[in-house]
C-alpha atoms as a PDB file:
ATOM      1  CA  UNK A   1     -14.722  -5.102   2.250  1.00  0.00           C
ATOM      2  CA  UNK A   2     -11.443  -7.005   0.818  1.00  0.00           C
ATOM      3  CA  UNK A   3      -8.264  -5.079   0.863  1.00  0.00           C
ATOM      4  CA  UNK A   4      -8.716  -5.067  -3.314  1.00  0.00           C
ATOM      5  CA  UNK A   5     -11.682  -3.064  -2.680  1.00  0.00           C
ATOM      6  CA  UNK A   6     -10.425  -0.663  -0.114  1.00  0.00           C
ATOM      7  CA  UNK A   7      -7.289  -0.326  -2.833  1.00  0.00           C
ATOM      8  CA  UNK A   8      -9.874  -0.008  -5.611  1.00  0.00           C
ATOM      9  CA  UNK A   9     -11.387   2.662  -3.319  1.00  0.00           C
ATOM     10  CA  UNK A  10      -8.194   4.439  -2.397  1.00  0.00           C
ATOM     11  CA  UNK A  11      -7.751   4.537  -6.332  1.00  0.00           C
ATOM     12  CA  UNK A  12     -10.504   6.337  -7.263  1.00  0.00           C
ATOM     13  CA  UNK A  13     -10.100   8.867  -4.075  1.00  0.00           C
ATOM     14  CA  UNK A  14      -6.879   9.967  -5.265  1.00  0.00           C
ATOM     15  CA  UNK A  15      -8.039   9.980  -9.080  1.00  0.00           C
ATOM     16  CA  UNK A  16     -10.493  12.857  -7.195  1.00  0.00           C
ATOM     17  CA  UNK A  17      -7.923  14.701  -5.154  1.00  0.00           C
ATOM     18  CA  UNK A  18      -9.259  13.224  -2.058  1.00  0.00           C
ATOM     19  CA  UNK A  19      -5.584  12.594  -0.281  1.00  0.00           C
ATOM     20  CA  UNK A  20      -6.382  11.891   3.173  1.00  0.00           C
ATOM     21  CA  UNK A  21      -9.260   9.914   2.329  1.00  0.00           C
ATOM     22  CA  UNK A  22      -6.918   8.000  -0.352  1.00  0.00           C
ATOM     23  CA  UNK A  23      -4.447   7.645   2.672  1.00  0.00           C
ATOM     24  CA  UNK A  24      -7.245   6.033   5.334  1.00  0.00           C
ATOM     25  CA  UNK A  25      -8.421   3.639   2.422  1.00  0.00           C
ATOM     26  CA  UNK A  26      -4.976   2.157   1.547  1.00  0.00           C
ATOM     27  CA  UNK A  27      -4.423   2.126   5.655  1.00  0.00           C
ATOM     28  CA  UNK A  28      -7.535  -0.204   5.815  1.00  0.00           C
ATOM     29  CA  UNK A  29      -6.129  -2.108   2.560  1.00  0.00           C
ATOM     30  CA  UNK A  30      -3.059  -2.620   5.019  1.00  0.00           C
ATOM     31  CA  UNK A  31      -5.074  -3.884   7.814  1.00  0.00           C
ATOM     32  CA  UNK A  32      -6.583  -6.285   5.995  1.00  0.00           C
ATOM     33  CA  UNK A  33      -3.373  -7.937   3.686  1.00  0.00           C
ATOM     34  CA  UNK A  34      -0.583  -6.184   5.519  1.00  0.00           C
ATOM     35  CA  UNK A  35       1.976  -7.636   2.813  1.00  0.00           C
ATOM     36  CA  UNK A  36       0.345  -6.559  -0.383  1.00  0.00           C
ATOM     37  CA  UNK A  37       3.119  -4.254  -2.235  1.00  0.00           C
ATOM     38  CA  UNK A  38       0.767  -2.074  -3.901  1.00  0.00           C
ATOM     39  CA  UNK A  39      -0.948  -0.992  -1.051  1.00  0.00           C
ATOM     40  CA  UNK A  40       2.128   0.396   0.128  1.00  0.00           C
ATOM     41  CA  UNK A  41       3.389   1.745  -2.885  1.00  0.00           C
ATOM     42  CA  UNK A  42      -0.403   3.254  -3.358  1.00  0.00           C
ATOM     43  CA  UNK A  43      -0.065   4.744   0.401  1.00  0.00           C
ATOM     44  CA  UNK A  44       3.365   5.909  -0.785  1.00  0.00           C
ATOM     45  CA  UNK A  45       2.720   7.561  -3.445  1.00  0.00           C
ATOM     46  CA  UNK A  46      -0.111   9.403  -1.288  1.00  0.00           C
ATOM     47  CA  UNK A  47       2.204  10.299   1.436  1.00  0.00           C
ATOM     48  CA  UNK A  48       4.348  12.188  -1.652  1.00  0.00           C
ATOM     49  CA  UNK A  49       1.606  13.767  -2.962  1.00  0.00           C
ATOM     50  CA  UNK A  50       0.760  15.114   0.310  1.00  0.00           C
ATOM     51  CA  UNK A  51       4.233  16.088   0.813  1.00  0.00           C
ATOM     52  CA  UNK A  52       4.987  13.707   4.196  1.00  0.00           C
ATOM     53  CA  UNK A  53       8.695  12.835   2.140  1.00  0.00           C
ATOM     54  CA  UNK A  54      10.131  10.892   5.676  1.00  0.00           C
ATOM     55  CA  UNK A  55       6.462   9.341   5.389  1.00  0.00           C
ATOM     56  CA  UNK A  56       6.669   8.419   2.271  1.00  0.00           C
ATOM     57  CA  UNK A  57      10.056   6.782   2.259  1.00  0.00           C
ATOM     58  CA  UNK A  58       8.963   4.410   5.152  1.00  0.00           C
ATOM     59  CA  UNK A  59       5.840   3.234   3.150  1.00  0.00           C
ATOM     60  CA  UNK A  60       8.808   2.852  -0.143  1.00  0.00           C
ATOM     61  CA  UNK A  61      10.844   1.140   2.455  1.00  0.00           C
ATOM     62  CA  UNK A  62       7.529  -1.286   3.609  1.00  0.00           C
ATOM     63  CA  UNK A  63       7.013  -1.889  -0.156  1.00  0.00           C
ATOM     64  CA  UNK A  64      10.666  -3.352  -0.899  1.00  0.00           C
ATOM     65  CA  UNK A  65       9.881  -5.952   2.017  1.00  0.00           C
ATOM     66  CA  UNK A  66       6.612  -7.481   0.976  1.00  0.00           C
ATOM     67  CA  UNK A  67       8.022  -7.688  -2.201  1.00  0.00           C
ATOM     68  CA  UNK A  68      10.286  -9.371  -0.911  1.00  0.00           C
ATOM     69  CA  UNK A  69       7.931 -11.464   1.583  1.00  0.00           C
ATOM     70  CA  UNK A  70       6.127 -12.082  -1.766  1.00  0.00           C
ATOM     71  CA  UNK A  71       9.177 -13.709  -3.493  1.00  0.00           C
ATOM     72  CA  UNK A  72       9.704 -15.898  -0.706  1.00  0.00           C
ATOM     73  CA  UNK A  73       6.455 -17.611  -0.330  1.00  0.00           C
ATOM     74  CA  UNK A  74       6.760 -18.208  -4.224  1.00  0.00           C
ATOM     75  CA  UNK A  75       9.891 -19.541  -4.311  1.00  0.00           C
ATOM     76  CA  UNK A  76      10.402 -21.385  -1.225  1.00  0.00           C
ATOM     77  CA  UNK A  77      10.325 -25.353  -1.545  1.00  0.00           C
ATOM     78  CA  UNK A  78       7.215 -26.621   0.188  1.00  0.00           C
ATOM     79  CA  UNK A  79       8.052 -29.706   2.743  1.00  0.00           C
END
């Protein structure tokens, strides 16, 4: 599966209450595009829900930088 799929998945886990499942499917999301914001702020939000706060703040934390990674690979000149 692509990372979209295993987000798309992770989605419709949490849409069901299925937390830990949710949490495995962003995880694999991660694995496979380990710089894609919102499966970190999806795996964030997750960690919240399940109540792991210091968790949770870490994924926030991962978020910020590919958001940032993101901005740099758009912006950056090209040689």
């Amino acid at each position: 599966m692509l990372a979209e799929q295993y987000m798309a998945l992770a989605d419709f886990l949490a849409h069901d209450g299925r937390l830990a499942e949710a949490l495995s499917a962003y995880r694999q999301a991660l694995t496979l595009d380990p710089w894609n914001p919102y499966a970190h702020a999806g795996k964030a939000l997750i960690l919240r829900r399940l109540e792991r706060y210091d968790q949770a703040r870490a994924a926030m934390m991962a978020t910020s930088a590919s958001i940032g990674f993101a901005l740099r690979q758009a912006y950056e000149p090209t040689p």
